[in-house]
PDB file of N, CA and C in Angstrom:
ATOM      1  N   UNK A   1     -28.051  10.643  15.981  1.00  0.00           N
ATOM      2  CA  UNK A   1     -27.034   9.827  15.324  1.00  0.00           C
ATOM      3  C   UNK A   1     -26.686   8.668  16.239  1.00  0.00           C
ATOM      4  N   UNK A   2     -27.193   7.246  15.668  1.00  0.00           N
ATOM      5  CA  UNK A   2     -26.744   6.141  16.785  1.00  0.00           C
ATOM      6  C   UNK A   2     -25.352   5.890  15.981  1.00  0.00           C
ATOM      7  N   UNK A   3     -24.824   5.322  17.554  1.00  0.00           N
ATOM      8  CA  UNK A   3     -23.334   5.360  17.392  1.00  0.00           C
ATOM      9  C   UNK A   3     -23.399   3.234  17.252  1.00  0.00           C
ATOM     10  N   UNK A   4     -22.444   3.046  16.962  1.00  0.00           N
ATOM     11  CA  UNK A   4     -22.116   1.499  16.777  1.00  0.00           C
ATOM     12  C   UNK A   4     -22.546   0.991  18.274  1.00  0.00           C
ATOM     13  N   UNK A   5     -22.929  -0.133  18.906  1.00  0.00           N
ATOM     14  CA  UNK A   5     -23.124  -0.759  20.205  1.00  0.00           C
ATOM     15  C   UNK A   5     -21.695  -1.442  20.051  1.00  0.00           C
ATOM     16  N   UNK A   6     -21.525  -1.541  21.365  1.00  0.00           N
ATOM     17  CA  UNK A   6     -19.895  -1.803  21.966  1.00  0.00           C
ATOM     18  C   UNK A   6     -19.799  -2.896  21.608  1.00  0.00           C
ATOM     19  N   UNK A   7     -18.789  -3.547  21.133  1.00  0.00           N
ATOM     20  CA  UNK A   7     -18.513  -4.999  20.736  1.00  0.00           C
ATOM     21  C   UNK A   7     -18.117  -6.024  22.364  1.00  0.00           C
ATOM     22  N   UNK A   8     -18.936  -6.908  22.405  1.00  0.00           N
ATOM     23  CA  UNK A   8     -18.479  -7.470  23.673  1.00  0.00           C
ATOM     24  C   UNK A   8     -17.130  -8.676  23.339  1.00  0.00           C
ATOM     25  N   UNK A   9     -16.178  -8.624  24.785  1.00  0.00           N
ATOM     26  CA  UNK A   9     -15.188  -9.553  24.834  1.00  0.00           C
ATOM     27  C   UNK A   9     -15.566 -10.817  24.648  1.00  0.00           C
ATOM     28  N   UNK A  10     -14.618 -11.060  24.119  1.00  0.00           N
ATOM     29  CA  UNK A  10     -14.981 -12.982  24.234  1.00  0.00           C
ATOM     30  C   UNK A  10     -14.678 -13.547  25.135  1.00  0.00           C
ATOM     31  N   UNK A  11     -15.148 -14.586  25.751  1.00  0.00           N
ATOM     32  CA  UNK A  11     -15.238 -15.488  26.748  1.00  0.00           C
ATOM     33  C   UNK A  11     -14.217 -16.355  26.771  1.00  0.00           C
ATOM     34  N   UNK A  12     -13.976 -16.908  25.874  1.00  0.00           N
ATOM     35  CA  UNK A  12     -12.686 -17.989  25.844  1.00  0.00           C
ATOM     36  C   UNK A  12     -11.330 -17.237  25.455  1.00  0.00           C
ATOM     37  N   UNK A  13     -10.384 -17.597  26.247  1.00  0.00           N
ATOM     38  CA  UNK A  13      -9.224 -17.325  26.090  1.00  0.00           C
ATOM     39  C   UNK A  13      -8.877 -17.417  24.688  1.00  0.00           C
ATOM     40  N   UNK A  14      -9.026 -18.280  24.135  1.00  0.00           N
ATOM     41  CA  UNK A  14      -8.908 -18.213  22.081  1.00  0.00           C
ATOM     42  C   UNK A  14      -9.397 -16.970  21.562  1.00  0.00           C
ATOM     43  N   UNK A  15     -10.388 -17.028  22.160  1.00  0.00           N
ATOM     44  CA  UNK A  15     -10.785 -15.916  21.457  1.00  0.00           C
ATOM     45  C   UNK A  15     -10.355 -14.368  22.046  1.00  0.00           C
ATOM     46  N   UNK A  16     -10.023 -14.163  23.073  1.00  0.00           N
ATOM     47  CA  UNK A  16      -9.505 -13.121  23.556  1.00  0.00           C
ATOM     48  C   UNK A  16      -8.083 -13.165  22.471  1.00  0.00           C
ATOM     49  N   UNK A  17      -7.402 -14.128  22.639  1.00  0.00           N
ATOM     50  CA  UNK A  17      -5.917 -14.408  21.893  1.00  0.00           C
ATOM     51  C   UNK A  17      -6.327 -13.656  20.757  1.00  0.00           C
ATOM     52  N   UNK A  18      -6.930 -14.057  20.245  1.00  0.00           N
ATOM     53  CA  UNK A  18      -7.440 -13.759  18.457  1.00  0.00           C
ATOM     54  C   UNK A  18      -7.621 -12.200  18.249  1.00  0.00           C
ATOM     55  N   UNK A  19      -8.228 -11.975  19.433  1.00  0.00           N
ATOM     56  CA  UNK A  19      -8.495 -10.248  19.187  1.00  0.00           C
ATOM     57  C   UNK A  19      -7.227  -9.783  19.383  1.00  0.00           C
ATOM     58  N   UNK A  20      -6.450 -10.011  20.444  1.00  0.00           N
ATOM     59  CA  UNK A  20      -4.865  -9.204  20.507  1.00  0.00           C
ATOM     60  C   UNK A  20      -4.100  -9.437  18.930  1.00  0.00           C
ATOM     61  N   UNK A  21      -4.082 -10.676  18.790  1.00  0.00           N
ATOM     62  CA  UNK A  21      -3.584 -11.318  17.607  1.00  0.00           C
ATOM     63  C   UNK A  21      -4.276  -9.713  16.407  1.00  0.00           C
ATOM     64  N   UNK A  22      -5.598  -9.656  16.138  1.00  0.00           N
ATOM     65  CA  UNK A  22      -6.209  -9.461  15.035  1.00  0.00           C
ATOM     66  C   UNK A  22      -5.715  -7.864  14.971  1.00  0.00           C
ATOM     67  N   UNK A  23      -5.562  -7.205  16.617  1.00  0.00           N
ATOM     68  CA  UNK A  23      -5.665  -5.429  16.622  1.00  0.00           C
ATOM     69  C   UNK A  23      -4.213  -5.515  16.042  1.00  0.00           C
ATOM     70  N   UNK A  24      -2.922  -6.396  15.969  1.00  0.00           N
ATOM     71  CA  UNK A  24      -1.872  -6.129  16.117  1.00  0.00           C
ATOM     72  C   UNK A  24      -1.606  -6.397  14.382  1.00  0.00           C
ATOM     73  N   UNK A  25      -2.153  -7.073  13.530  1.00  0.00           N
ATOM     74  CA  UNK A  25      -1.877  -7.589  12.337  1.00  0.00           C
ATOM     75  C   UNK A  25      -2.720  -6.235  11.903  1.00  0.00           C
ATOM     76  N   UNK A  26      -3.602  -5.997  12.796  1.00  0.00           N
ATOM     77  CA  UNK A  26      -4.405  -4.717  11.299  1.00  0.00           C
ATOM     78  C   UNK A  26      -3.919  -3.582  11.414  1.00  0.00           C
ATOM     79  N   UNK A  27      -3.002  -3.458  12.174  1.00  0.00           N
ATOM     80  CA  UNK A  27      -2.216  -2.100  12.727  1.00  0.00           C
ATOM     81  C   UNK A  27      -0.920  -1.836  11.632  1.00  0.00           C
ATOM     82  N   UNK A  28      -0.452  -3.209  11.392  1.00  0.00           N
ATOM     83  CA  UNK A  28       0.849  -3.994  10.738  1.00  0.00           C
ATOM     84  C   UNK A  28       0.462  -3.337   9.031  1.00  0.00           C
ATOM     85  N   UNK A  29      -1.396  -4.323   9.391  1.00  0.00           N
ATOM     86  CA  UNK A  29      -1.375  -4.067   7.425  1.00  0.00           C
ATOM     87  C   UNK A  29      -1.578  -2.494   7.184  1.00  0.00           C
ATOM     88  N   UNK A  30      -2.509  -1.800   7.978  1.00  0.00           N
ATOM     89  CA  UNK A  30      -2.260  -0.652   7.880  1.00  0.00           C
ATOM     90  C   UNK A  30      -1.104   0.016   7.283  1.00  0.00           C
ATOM     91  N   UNK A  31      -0.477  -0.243   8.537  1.00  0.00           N
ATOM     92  CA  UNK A  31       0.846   1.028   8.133  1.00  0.00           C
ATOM     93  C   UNK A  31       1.480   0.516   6.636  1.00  0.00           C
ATOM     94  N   UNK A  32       1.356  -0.718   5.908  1.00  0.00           N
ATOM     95  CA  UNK A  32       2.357  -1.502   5.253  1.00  0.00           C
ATOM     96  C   UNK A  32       1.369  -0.284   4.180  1.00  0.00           C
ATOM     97  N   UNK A  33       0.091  -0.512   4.062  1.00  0.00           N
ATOM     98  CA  UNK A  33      -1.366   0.116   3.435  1.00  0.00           C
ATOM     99  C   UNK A  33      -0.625   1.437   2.533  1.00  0.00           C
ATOM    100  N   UNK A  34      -0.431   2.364   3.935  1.00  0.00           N
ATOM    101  CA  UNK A  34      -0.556   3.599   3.838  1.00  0.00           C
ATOM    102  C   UNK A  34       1.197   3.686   3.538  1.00  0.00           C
ATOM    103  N   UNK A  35       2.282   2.640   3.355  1.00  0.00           N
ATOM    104  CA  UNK A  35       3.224   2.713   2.446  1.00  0.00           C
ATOM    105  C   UNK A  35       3.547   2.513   0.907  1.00  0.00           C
ATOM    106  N   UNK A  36       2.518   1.832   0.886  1.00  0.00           N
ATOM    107  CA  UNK A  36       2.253   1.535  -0.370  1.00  0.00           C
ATOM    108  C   UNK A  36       1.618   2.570  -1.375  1.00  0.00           C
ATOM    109  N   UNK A  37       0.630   3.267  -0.658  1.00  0.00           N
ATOM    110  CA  UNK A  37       0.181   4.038  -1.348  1.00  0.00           C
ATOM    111  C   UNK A  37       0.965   5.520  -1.408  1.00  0.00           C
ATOM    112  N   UNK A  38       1.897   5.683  -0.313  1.00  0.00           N
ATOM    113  CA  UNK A  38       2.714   6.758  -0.256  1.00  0.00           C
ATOM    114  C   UNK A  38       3.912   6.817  -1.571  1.00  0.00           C
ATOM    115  N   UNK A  39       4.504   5.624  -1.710  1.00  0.00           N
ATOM    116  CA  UNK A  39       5.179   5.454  -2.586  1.00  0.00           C
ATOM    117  C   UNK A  39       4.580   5.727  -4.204  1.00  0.00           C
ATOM    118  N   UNK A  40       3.283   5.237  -4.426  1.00  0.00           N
ATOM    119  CA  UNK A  40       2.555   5.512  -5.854  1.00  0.00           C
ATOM    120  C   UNK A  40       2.401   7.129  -5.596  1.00  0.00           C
ATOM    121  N   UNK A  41       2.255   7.887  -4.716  1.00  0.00           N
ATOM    122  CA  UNK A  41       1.816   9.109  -4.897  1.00  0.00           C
ATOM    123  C   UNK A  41       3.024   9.820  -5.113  1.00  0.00           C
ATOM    124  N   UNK A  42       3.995   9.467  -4.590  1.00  0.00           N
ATOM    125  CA  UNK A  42       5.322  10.328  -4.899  1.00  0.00           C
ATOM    126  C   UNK A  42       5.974  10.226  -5.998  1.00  0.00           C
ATOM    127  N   UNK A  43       5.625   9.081  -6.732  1.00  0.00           N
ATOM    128  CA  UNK A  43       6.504   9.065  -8.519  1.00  0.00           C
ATOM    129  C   UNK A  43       5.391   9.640  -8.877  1.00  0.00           C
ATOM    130  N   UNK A  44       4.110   9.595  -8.410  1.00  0.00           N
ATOM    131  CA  UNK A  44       2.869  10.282  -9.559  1.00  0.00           C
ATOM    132  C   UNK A  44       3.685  12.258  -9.200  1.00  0.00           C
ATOM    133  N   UNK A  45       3.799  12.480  -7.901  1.00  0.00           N
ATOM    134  CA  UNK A  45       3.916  13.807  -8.134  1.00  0.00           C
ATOM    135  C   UNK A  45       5.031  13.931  -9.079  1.00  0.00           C
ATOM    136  N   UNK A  46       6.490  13.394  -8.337  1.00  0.00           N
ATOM    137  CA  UNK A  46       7.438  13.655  -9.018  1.00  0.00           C
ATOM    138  C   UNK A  46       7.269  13.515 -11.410  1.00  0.00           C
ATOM    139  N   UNK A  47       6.550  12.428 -11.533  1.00  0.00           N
ATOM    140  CA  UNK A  47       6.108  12.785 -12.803  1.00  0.00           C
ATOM    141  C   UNK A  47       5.465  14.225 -13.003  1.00  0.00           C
ATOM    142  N   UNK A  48       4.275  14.322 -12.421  1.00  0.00           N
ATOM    143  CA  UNK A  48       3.512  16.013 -12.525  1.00  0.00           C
ATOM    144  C   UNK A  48       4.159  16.792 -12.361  1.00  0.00           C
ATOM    145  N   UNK A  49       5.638  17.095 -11.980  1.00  0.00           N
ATOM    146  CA  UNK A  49       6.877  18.184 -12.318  1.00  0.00           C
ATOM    147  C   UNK A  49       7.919  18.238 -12.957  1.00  0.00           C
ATOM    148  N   UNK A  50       7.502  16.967 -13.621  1.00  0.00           N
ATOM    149  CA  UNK A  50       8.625  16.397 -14.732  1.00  0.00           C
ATOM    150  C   UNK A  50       9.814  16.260 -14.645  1.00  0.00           C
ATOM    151  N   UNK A  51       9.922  16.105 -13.535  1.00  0.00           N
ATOM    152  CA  UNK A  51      11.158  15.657 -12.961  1.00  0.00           C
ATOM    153  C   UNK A  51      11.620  14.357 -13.684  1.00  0.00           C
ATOM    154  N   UNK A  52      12.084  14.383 -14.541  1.00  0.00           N
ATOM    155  CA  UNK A  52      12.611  12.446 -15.594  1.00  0.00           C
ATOM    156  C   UNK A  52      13.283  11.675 -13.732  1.00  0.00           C
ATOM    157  N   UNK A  53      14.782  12.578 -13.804  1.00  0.00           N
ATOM    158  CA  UNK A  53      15.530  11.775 -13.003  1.00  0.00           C
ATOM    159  C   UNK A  53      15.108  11.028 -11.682  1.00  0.00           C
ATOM    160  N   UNK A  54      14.159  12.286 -11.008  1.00  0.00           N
ATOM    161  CA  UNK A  54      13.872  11.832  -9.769  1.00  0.00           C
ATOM    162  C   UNK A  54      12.256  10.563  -9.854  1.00  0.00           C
ATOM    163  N   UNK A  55      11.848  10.848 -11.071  1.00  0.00           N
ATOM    164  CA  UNK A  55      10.673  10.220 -11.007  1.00  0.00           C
ATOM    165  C   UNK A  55      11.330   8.345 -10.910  1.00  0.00           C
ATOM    166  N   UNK A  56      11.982   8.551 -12.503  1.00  0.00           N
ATOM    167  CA  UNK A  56      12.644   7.033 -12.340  1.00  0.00           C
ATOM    168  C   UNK A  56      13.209   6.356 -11.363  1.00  0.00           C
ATOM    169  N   UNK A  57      14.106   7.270 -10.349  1.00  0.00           N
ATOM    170  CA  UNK A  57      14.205   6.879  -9.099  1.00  0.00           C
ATOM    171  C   UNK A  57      13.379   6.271  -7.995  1.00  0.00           C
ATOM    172  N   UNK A  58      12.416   7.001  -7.932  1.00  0.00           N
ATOM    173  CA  UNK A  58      11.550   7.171  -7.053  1.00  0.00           C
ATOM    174  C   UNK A  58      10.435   5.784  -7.599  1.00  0.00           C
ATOM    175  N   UNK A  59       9.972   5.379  -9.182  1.00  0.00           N
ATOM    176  CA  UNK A  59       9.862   4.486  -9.116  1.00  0.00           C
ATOM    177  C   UNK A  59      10.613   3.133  -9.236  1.00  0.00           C
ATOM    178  N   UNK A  60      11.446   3.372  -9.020  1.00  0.00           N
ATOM    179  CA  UNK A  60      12.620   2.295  -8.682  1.00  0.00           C
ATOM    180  C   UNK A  60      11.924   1.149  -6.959  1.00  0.00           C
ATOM    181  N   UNK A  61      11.953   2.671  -6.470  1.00  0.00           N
ATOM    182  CA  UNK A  61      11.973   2.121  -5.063  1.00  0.00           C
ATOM    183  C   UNK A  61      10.509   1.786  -4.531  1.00  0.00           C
ATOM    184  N   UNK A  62       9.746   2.566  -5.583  1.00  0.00           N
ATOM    185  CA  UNK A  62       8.217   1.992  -5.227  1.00  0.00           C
ATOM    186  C   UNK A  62       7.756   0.311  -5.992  1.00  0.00           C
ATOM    187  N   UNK A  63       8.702   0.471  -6.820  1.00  0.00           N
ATOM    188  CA  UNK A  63       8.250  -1.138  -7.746  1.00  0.00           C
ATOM    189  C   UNK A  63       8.461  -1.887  -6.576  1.00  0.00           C
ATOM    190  N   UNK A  64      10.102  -1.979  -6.041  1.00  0.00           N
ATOM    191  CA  UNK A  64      10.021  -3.119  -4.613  1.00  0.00           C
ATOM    192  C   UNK A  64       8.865  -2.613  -3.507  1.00  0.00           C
ATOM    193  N   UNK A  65       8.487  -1.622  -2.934  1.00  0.00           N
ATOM    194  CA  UNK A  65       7.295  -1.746  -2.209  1.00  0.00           C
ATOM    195  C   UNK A  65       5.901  -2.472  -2.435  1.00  0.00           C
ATOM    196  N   UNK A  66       6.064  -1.980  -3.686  1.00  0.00           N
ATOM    197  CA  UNK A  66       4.541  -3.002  -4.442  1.00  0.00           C
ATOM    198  C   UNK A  66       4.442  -4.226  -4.552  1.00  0.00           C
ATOM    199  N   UNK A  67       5.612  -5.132  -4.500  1.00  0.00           N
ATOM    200  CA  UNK A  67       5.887  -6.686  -4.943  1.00  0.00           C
ATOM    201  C   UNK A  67       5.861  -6.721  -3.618  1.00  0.00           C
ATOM    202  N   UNK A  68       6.652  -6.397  -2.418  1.00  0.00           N
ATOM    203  CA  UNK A  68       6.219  -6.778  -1.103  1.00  0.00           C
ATOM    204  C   UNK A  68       5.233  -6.968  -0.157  1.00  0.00           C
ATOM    205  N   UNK A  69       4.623  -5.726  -0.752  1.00  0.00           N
ATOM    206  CA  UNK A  69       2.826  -5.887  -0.444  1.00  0.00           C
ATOM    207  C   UNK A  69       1.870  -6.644  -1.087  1.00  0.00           C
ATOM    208  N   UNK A  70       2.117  -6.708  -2.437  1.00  0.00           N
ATOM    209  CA  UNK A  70       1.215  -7.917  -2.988  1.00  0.00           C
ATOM    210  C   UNK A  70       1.847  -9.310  -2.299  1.00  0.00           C
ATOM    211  N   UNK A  71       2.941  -9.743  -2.070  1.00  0.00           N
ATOM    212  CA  UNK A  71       3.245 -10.929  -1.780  1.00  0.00           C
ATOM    213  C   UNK A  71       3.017 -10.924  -0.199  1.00  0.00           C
ATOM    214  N   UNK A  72       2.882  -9.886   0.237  1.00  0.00           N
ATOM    215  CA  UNK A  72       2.015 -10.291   1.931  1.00  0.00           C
ATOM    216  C   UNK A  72       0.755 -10.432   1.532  1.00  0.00           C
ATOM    217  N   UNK A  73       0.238 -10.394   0.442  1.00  0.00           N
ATOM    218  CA  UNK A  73      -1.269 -10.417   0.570  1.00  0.00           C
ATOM    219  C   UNK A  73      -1.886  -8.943   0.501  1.00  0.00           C
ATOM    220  N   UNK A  74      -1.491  -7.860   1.353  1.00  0.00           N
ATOM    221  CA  UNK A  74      -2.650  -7.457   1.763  1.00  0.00           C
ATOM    222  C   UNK A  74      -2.961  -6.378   0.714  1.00  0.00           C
ATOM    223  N   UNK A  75      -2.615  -6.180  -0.916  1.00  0.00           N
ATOM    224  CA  UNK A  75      -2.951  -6.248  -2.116  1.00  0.00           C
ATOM    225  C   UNK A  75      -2.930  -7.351  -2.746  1.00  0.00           C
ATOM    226  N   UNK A  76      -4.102  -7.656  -3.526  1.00  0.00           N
ATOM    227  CA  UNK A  76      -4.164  -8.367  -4.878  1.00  0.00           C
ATOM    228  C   UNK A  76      -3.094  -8.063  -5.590  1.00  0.00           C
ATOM    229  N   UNK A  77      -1.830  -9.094  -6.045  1.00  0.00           N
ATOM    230  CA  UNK A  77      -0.862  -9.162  -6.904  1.00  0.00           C
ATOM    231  C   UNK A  77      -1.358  -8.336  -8.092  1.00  0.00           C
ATOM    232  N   UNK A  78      -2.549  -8.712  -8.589  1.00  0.00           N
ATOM    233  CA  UNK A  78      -2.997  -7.696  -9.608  1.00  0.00           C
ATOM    234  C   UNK A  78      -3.205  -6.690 -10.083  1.00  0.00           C
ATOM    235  N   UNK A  79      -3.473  -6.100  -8.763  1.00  0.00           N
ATOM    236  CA  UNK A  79      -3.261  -4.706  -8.080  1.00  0.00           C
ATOM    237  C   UNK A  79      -1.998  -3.880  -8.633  1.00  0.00           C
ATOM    238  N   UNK A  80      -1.450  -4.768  -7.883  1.00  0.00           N
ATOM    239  CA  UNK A  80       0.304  -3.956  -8.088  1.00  0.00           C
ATOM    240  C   UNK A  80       0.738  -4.149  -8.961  1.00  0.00           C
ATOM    241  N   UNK A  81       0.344  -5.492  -9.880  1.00  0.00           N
ATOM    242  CA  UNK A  81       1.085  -5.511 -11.305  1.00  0.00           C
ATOM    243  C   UNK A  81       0.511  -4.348 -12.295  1.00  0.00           C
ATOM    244  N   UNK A  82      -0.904  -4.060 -11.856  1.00  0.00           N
ATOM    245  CA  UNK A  82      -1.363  -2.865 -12.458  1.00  0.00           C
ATOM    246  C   UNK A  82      -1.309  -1.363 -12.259  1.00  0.00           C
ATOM    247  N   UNK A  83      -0.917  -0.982 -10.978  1.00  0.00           N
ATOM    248  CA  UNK A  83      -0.591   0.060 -10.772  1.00  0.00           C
ATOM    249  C   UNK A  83       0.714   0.447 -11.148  1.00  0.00           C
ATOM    250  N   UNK A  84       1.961  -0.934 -10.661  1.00  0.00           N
ATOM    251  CA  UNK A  84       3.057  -0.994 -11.496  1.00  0.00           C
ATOM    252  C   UNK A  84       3.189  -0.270 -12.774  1.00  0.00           C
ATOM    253  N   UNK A  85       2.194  -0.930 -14.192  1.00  0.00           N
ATOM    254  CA  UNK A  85       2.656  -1.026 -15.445  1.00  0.00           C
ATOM    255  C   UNK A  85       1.847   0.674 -15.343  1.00  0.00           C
ATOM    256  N   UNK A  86       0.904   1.375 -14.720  1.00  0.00           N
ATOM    257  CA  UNK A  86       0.355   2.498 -15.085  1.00  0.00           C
ATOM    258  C   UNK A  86       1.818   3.297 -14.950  1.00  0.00           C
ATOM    259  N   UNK A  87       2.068   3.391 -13.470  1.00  0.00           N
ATOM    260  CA  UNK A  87       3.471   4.246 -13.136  1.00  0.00           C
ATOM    261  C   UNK A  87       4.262   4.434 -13.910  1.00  0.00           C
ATOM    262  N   UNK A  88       4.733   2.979 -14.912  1.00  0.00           N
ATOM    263  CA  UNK A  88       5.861   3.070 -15.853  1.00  0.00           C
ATOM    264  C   UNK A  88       5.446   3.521 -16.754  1.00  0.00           C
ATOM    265  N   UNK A  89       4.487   3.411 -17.443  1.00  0.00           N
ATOM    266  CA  UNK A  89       3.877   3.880 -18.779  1.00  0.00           C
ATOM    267  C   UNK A  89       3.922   5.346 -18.019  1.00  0.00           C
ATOM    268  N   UNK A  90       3.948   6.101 -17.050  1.00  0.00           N
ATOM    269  CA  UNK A  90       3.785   7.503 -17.016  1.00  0.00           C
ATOM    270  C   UNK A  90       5.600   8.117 -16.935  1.00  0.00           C
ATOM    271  N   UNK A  91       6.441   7.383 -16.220  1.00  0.00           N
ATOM    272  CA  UNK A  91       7.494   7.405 -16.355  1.00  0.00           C
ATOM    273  C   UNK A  91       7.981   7.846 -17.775  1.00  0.00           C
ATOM    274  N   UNK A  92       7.776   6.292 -18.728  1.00  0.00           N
ATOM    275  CA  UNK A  92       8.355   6.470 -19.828  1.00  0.00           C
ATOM    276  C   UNK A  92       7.939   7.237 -20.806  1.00  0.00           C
ATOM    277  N   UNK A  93       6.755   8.371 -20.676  1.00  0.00           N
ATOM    278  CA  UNK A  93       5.991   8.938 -21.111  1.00  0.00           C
ATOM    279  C   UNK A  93       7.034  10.459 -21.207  1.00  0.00           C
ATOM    280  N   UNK A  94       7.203  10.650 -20.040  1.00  0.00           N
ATOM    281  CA  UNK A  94       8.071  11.413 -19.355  1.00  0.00           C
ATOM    282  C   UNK A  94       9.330  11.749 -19.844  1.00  0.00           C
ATOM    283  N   UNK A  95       9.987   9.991 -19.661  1.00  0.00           N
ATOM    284  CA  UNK A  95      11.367  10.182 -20.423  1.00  0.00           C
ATOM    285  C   UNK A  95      11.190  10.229 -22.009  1.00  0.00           C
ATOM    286  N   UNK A  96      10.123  10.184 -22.384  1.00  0.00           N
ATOM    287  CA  UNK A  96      10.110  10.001 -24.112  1.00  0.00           C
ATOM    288  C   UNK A  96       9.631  11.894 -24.443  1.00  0.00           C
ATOM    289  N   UNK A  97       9.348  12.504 -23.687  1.00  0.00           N
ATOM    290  CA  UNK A  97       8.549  13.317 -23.702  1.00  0.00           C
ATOM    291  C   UNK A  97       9.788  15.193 -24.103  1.00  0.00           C
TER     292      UNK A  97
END
């Protein structure tokens, strides 16, 4: 099993900059990543126990996570407008249910 060959440093100070710069923004989008998706999984559970009250809640607070992350970018707005309208359609599924 070959493993990846070591990425060599860059030579110019720019470019050294750029790598500190780059480890520190992908660390950033990460975690923002793995909030975003924490939030869709918890109204999806809270729906799968039919919980009405807590689900609507819960997507309350994930709709603002999703508009924050699409508007950093690091989702496609489209993304979230679509995962958005799935969530609610399961919500109101819920409360109609």
């Amino acid at each position: 099993m070959a493993s990846k060959p070591a990425k060599k440093n860059p030579r110019l100070a720019s470019g050294r900059k750029r790598v500190r710069q780059d480890t520190k923004l992908n660390a950033a989008n990460t975690s923002l990543r793995s909030k975003y998706r924490t939030a869709v999984k918890k109204v999806e559970k809270a729906v799968l126990t039919g919980d009405k009250a807590k689900a609507t809640e819960l997507f309350a607070a994930a709709q603002s996570v999703l508009d924050t992350i699409a508007d950093k970018g690091i989702f496609h707005k489209n993304k979230a407008a679509r995962d958005k309208s799935r969530l609610s359609a399961k919500v109101k599924a819920l409360a109609a249910a």
